[in-house]
PDB file of N, CA and C in Angstrom:
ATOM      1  N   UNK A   1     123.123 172.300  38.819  1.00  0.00           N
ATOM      2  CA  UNK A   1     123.430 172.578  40.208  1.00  0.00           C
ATOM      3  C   UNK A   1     122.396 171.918  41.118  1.00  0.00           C
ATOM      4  N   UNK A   2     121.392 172.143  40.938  1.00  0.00           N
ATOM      5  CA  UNK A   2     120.001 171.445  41.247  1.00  0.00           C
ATOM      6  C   UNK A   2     120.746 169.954  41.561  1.00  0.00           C
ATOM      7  N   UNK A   3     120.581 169.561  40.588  1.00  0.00           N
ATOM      8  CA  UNK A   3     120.804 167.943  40.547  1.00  0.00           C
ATOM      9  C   UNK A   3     121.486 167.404  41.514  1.00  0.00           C
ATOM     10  N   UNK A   4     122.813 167.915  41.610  1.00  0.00           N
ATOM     11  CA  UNK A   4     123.464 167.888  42.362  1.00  0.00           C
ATOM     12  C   UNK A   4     123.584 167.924  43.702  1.00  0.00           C
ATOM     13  N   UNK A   5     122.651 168.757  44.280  1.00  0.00           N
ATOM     14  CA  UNK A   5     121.878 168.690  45.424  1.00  0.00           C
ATOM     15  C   UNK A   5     121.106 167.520  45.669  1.00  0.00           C
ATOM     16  N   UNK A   6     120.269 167.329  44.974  1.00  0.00           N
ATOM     17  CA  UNK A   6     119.570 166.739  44.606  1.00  0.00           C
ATOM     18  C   UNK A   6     120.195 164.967  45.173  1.00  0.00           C
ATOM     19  N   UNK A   7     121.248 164.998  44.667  1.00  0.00           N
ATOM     20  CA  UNK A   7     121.955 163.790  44.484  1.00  0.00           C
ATOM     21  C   UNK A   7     122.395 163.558  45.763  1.00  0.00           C
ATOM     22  N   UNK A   8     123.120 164.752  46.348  1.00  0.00           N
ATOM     23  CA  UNK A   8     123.904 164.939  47.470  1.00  0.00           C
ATOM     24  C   UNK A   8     123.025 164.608  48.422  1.00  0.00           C
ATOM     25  N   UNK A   9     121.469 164.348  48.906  1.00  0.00           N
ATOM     26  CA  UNK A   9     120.871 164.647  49.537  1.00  0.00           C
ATOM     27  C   UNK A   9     120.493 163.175  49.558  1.00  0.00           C
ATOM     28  N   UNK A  10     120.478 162.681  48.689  1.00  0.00           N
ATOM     29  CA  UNK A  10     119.672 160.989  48.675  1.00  0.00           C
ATOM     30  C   UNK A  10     120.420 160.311  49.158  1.00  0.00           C
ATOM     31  N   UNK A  11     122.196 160.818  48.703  1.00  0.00           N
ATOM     32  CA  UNK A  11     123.377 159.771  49.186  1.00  0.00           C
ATOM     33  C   UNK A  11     123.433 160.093  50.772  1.00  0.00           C
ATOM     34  N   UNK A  12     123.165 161.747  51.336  1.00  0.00           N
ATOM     35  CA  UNK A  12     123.286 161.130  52.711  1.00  0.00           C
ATOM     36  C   UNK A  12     121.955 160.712  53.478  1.00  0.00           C
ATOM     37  N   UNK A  13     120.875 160.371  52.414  1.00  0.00           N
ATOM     38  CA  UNK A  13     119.672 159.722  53.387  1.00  0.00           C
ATOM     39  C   UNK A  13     119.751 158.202  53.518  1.00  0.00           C
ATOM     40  N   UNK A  14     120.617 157.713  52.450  1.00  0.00           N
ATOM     41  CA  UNK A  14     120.931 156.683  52.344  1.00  0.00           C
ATOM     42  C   UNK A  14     121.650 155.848  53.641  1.00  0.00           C
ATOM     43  N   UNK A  15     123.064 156.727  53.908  1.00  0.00           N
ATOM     44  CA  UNK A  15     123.696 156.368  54.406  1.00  0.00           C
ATOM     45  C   UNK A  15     123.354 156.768  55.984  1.00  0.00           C
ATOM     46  N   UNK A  16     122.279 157.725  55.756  1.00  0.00           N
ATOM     47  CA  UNK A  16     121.435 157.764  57.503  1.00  0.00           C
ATOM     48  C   UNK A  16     120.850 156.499  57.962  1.00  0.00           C
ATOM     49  N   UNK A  17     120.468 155.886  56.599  1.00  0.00           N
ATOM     50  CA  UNK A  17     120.005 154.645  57.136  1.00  0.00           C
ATOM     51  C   UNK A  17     120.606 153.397  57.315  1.00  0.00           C
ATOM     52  N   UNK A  18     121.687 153.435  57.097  1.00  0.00           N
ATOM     53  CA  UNK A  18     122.796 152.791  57.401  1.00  0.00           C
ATOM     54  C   UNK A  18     122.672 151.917  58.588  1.00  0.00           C
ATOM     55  N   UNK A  19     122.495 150.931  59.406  1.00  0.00           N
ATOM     56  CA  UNK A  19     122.654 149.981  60.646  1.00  0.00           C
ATOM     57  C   UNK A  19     121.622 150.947  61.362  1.00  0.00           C
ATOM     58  N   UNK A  20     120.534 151.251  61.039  1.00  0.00           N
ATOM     59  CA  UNK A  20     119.319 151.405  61.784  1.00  0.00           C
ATOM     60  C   UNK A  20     118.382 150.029  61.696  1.00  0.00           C
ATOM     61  N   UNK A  21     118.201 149.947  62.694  1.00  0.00           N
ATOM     62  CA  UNK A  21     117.074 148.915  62.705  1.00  0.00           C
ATOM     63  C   UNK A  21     115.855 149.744  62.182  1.00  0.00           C
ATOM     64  N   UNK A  22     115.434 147.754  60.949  1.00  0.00           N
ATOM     65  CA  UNK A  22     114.042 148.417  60.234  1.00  0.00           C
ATOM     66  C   UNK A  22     112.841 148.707  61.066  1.00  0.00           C
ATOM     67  N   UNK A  23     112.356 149.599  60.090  1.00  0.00           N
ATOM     68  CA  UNK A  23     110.624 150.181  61.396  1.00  0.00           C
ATOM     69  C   UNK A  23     109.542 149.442  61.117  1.00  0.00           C
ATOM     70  N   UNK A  24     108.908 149.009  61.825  1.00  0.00           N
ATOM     71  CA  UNK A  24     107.802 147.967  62.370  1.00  0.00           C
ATOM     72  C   UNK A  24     106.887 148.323  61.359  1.00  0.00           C
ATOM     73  N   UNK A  25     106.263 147.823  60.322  1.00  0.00           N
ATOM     74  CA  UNK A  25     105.559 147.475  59.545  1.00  0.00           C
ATOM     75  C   UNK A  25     103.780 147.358  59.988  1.00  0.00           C
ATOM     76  N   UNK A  26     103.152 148.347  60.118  1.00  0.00           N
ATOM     77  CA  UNK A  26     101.898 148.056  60.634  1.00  0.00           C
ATOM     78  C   UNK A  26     101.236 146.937  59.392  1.00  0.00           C
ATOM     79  N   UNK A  27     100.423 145.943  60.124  1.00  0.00           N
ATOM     80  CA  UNK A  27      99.621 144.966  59.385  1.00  0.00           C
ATOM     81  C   UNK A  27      98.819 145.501  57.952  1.00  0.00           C
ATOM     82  N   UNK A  28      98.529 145.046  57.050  1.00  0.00           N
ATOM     83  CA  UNK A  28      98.120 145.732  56.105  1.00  0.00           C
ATOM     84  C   UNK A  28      96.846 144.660  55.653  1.00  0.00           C
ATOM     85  N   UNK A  29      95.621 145.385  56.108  1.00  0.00           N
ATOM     86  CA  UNK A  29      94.155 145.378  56.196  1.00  0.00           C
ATOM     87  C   UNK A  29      93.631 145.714  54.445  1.00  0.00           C
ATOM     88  N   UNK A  30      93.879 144.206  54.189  1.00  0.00           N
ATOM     89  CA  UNK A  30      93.462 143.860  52.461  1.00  0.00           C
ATOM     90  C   UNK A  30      91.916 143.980  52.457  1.00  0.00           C
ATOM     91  N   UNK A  31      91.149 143.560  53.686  1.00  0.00           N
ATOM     92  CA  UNK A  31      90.037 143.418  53.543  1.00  0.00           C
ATOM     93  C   UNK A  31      89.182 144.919  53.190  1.00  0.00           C
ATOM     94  N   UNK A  32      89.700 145.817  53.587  1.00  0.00           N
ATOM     95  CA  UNK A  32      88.852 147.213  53.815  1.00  0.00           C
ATOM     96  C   UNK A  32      88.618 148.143  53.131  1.00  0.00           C
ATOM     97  N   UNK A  33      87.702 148.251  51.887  1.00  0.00           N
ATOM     98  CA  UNK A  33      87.442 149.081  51.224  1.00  0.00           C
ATOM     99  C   UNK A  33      88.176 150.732  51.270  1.00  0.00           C
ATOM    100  N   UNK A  34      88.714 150.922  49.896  1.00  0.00           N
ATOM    101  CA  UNK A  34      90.046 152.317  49.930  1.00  0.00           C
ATOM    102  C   UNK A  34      88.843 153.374  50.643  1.00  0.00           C
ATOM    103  N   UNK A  35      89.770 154.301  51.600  1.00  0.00           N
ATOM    104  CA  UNK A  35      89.000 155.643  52.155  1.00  0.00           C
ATOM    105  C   UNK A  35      88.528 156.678  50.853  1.00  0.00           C
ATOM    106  N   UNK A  36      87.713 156.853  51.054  1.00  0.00           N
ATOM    107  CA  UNK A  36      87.254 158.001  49.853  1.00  0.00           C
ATOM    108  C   UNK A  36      87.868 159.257  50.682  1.00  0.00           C
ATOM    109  N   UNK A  37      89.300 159.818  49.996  1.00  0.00           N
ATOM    110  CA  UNK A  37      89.990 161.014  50.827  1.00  0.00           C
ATOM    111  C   UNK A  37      90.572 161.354  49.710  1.00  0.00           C
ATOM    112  N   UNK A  38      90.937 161.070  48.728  1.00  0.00           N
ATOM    113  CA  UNK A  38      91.574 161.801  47.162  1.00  0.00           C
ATOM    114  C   UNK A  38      90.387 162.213  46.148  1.00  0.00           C
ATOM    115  N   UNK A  39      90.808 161.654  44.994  1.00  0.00           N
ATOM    116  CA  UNK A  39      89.719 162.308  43.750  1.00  0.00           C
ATOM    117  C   UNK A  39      88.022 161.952  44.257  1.00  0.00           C
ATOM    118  N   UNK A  40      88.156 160.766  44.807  1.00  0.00           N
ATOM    119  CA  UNK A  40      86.340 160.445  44.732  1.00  0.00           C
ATOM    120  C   UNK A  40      85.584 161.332  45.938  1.00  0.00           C
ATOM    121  N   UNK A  41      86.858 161.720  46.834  1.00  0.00           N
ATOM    122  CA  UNK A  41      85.926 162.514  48.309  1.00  0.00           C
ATOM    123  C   UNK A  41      85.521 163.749  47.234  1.00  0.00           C
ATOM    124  N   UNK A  42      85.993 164.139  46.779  1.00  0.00           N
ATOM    125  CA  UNK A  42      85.760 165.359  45.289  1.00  0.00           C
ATOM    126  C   UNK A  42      84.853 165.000  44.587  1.00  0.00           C
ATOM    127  N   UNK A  43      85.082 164.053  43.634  1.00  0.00           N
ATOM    128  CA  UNK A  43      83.470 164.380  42.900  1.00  0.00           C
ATOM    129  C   UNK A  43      82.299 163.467  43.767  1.00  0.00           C
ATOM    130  N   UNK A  44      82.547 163.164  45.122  1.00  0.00           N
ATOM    131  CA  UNK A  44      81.085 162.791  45.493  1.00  0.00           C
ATOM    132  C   UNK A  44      80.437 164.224  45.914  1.00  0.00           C
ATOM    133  N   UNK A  45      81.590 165.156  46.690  1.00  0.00           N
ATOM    134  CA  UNK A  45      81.186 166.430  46.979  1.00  0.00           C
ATOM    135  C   UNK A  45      80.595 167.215  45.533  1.00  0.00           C
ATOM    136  N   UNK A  46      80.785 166.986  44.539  1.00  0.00           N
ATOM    137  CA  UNK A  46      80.240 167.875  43.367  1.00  0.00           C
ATOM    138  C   UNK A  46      78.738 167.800  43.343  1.00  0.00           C
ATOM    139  N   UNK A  47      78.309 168.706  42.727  1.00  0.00           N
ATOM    140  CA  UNK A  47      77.105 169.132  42.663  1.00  0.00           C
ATOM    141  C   UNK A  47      76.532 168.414  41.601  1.00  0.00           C
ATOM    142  N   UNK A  48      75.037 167.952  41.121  1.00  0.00           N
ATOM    143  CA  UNK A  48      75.217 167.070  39.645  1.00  0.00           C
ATOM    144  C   UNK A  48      75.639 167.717  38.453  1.00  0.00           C
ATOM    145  N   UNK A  49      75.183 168.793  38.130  1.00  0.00           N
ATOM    146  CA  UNK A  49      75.755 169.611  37.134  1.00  0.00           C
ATOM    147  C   UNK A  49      77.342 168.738  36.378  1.00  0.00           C
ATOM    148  N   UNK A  50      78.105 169.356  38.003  1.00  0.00           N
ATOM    149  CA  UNK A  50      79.523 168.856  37.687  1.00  0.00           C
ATOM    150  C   UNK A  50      79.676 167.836  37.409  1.00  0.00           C
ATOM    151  N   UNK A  51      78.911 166.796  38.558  1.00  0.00           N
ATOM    152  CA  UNK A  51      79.304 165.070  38.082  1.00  0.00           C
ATOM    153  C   UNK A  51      78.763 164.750  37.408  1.00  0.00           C
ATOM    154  N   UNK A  52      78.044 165.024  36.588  1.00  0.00           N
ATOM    155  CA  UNK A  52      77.182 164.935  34.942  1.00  0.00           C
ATOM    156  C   UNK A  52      79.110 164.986  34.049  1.00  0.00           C
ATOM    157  N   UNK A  53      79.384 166.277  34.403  1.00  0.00           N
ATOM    158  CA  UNK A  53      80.608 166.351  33.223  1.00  0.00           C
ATOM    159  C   UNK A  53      81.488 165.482  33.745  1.00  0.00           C
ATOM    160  N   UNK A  54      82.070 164.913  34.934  1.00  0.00           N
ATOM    161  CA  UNK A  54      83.157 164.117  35.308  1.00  0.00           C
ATOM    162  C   UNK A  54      82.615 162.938  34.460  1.00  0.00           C
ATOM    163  N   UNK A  55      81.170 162.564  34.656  1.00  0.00           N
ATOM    164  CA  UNK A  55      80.630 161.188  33.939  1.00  0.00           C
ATOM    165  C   UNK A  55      81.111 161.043  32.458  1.00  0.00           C
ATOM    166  N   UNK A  56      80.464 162.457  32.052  1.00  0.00           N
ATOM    167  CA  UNK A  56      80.599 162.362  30.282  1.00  0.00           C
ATOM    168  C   UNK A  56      81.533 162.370  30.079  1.00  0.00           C
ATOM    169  N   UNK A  57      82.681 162.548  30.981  1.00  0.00           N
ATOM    170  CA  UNK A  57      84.131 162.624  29.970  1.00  0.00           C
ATOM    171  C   UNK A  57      84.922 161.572  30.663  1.00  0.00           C
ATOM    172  N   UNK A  58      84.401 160.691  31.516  1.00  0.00           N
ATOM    173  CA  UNK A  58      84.485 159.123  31.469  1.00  0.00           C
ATOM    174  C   UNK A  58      84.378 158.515  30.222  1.00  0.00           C
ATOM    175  N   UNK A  59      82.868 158.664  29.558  1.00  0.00           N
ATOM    176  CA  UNK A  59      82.537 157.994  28.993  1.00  0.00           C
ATOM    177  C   UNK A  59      83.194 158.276  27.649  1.00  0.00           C
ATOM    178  N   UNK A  60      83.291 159.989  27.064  1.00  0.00           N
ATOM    179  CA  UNK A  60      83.979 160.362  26.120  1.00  0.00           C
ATOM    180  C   UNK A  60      85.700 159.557  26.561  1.00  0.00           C
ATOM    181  N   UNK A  61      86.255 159.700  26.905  1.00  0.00           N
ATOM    182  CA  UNK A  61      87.619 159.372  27.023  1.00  0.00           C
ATOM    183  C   UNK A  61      87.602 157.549  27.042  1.00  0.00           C
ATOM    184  N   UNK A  62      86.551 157.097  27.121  1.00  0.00           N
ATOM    185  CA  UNK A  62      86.299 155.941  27.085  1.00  0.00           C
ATOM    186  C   UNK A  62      86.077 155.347  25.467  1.00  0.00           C
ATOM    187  N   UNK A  63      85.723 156.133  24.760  1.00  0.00           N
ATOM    188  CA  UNK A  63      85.831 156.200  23.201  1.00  0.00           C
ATOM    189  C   UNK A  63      84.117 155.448  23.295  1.00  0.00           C
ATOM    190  N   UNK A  64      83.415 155.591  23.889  1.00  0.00           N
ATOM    191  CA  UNK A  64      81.949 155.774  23.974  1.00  0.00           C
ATOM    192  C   UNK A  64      80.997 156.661  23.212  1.00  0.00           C
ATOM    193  N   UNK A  65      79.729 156.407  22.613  1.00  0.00           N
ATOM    194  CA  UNK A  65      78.767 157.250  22.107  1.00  0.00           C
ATOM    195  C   UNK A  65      78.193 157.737  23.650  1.00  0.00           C
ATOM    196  N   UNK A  66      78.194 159.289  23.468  1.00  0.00           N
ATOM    197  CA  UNK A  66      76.870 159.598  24.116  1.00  0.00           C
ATOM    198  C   UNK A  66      76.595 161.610  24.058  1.00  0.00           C
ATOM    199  N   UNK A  67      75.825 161.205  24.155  1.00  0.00           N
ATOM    200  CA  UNK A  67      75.766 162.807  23.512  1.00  0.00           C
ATOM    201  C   UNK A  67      75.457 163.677  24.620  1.00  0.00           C
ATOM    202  N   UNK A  68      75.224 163.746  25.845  1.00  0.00           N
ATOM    203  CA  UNK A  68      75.100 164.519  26.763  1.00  0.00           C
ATOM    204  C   UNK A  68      74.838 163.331  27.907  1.00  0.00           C
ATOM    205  N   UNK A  69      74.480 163.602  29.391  1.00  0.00           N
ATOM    206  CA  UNK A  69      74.039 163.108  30.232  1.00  0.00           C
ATOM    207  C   UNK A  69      72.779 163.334  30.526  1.00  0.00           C
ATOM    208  N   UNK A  70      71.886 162.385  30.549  1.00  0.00           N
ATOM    209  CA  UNK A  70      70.087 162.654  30.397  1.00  0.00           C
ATOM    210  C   UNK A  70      69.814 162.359  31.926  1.00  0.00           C
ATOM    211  N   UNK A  71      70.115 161.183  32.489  1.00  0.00           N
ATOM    212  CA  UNK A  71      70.125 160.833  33.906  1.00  0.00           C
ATOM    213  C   UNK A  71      71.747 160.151  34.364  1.00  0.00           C
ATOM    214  N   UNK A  72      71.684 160.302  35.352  1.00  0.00           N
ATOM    215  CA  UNK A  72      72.803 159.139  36.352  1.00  0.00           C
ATOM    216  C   UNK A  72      72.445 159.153  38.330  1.00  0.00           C
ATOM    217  N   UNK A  73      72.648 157.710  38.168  1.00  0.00           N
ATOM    218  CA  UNK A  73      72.090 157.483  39.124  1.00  0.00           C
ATOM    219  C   UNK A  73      72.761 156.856  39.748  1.00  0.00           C
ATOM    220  N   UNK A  74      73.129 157.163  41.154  1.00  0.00           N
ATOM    221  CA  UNK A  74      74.488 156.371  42.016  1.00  0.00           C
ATOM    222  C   UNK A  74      73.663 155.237  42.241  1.00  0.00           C
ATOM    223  N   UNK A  75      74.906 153.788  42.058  1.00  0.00           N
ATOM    224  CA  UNK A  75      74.279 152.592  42.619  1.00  0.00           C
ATOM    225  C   UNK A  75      75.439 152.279  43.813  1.00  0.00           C
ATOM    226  N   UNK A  76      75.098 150.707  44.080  1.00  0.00           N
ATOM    227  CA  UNK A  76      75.763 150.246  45.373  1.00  0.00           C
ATOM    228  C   UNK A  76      77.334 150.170  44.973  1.00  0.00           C
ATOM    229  N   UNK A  77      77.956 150.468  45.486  1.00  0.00           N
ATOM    230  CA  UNK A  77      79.750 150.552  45.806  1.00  0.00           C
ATOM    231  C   UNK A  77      80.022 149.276  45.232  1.00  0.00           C
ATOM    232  N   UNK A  78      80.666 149.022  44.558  1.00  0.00           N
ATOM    233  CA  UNK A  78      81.364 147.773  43.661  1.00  0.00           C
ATOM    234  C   UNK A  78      83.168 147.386  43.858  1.00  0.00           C
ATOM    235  N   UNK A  79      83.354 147.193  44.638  1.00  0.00           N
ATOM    236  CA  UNK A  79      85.134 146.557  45.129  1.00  0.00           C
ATOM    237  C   UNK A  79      85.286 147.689  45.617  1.00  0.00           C
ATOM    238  N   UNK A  80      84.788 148.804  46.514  1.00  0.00           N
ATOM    239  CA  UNK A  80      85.102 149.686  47.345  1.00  0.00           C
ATOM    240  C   UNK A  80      84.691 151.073  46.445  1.00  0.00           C
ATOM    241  N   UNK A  81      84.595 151.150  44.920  1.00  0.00           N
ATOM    242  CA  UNK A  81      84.040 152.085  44.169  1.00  0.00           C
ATOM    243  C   UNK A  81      83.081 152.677  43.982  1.00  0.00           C
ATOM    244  N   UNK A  82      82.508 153.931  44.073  1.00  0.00           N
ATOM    245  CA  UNK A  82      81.529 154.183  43.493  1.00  0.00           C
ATOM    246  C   UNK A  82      81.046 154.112  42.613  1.00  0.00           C
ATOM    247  N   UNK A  83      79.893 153.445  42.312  1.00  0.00           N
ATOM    248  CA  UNK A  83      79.304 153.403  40.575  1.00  0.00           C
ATOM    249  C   UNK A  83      78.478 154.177  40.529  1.00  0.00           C
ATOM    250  N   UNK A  84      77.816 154.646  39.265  1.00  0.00           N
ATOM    251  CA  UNK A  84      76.709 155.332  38.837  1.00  0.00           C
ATOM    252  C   UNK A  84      76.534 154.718  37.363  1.00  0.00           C
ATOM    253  N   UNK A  85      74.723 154.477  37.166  1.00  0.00           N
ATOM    254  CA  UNK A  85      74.227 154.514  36.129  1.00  0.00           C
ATOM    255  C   UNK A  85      73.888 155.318  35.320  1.00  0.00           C
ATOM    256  N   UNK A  86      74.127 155.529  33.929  1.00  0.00           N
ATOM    257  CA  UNK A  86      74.368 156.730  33.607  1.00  0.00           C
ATOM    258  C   UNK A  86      73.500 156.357  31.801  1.00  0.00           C
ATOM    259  N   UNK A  87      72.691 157.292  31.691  1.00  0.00           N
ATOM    260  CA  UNK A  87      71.451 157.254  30.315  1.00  0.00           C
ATOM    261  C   UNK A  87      72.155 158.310  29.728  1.00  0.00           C
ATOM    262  N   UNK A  88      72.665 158.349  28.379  1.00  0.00           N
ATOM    263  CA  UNK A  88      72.813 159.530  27.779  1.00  0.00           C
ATOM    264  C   UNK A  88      71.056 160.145  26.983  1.00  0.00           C
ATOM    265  N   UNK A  89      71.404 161.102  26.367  1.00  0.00           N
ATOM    266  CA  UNK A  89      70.473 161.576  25.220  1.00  0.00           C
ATOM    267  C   UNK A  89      70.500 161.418  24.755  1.00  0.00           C
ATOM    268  N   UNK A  90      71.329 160.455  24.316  1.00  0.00           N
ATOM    269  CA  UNK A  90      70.909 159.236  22.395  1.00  0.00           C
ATOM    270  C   UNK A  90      70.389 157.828  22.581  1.00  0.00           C
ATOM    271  N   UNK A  91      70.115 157.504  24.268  1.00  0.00           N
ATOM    272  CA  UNK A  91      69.286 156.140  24.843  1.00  0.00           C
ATOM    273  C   UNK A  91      70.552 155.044  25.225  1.00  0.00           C
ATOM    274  N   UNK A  92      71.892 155.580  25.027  1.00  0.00           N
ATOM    275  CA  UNK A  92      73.238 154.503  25.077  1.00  0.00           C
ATOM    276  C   UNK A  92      73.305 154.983  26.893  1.00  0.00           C
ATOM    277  N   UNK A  93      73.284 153.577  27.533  1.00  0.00           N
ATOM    278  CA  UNK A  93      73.560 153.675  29.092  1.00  0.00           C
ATOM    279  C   UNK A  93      74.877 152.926  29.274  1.00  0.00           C
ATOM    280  N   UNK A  94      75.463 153.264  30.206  1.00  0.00           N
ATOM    281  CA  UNK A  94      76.804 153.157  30.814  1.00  0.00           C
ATOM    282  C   UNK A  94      76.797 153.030  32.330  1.00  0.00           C
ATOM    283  N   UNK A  95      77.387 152.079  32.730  1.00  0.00           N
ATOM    284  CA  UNK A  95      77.882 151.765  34.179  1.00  0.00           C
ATOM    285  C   UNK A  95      79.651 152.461  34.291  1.00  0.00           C
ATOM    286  N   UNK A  96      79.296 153.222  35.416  1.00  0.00           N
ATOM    287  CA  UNK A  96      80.807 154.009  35.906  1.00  0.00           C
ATOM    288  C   UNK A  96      81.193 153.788  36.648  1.00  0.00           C
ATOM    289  N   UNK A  97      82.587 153.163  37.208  1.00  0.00           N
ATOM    290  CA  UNK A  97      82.757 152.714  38.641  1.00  0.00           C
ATOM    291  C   UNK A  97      84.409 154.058  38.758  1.00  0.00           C
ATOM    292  N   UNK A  98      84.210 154.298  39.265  1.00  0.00           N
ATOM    293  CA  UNK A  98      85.821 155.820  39.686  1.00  0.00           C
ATOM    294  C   UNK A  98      86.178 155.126  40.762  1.00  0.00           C
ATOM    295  N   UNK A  99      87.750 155.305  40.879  1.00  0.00           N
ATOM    296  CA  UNK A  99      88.813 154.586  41.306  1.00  0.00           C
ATOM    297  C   UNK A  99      89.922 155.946  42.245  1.00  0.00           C
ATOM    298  N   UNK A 100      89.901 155.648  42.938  1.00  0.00           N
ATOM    299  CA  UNK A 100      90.013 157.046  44.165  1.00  0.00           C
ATOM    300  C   UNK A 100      91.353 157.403  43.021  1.00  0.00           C
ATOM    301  N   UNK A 101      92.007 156.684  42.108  1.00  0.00           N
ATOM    302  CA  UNK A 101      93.168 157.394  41.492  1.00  0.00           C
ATOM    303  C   UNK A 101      92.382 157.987  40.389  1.00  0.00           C
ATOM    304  N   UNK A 102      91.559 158.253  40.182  1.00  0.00           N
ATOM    305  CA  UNK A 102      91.081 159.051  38.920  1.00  0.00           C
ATOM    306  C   UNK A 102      90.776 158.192  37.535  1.00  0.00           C
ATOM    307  N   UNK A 103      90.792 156.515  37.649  1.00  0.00           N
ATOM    308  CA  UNK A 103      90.327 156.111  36.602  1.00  0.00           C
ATOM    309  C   UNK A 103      89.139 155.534  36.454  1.00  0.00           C
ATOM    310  N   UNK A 104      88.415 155.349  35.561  1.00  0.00           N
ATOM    311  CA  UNK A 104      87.139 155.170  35.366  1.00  0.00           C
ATOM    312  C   UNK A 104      87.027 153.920  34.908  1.00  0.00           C
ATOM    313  N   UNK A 105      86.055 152.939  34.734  1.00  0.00           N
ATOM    314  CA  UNK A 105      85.404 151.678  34.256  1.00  0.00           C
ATOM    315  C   UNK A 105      84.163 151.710  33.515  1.00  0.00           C
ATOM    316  N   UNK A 106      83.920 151.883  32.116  1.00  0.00           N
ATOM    317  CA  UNK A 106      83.040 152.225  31.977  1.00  0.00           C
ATOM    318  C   UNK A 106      82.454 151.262  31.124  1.00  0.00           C
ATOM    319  N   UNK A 107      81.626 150.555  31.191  1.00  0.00           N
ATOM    320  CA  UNK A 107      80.815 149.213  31.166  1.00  0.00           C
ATOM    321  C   UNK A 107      79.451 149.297  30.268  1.00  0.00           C
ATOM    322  N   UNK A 108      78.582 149.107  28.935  1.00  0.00           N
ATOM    323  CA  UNK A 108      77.862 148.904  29.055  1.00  0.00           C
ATOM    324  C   UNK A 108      76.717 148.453  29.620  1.00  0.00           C
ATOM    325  N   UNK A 109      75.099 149.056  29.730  1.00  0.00           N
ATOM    326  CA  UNK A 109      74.345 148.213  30.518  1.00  0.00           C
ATOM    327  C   UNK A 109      73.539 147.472  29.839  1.00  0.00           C
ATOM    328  N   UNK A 110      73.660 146.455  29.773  1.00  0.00           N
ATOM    329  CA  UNK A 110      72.392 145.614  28.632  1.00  0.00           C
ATOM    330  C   UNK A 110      71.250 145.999  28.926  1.00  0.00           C
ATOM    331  N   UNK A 111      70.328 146.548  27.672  1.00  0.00           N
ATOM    332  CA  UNK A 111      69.098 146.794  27.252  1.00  0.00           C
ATOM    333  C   UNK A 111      68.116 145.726  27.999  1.00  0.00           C
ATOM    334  N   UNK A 112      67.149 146.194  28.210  1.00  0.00           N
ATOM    335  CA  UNK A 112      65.933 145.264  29.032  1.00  0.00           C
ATOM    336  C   UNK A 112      65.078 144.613  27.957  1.00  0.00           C
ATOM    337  N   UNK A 113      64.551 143.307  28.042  1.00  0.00           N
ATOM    338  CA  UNK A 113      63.468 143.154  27.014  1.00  0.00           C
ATOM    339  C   UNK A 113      62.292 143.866  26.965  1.00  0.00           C
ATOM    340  N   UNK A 114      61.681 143.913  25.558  1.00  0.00           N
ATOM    341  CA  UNK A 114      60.337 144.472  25.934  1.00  0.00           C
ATOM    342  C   UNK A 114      60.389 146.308  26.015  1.00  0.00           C
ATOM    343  N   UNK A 115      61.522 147.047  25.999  1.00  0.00           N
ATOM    344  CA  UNK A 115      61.982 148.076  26.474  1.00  0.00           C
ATOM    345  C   UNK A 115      61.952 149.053  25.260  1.00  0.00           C
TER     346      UNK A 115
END
C-alpha cells in the first residue's frame, strides 16, 4: 500500500514539472574548500579522549597495526580535510585525513633517519 503511494506521489511530481521553466542554477564554486557542517564539524568538536577512538578505528578499519593511540596531532588541512598525525603504542605512525562524508585516508608516515 505504501508503495503505492509512494509511486502515486513521484508520478504527480513529475508531471508538476511538466512545461515549467528550469530553475537558475547558482554557479558552482570548485575552488572552495567543503564547509565543515556534517561528520567533521563533530569530531573536531570531540574531546581527545573521543578523537583518539574516531582515529583508532580509522586506522583499525584501515587493516593497520596499532595498538592504542599514544599521541595525535592535528596538522595543516590537506584538499579541504583535516589531517592528524597519529603515534600508536607499538611506535607505527599514521597520517589521517576525514572526509566531511565519514571516510578516512590513512597513510603511513615514513620513519626519520637516525630516529
Amino acid at each position: 500500500m505504501r508503495m503505492k503511494a509512494v509511486m502515486g506521489f513521484g508520478l504527480v511530481a513529475m508531471l508538476a514539472g511538466c512545461g515549467s521553466p528550469p530553475a537558475e542554477q547558482p554557479a558552482a564554486n570548485t575552488a572552495a574548500a567543503p564547509k565543515e557542517t556534517g561528520y567533521i564539524a563533530k569530531v573536531l568538536a570531540l574531546p581527545p579522549r573521543q578523537l583518539n577512538g574516531v582515529l583508532y578505528r580509522a586506522i583499525d578499519d584501515a587493516k593497520r597495526p596499532c595498538q592504542g593511540i599514544a599521541e595525535a596531532t592535528r596538522q595543516a588541512d590537506r584538499q579541504g580535510k583535516p589531517v592528524w598525525a597519529v603515534r600508536c603504542l607499538d611506535n607505527s605512525a599514521w597520517l589521517i585525513a576525514l572526509g566531511d562524508d565519514g571516510m578516512a585516508d590513512v597513510t603511513g608516515i615514513p620513519g626519520q633517519a637516525g630516529g
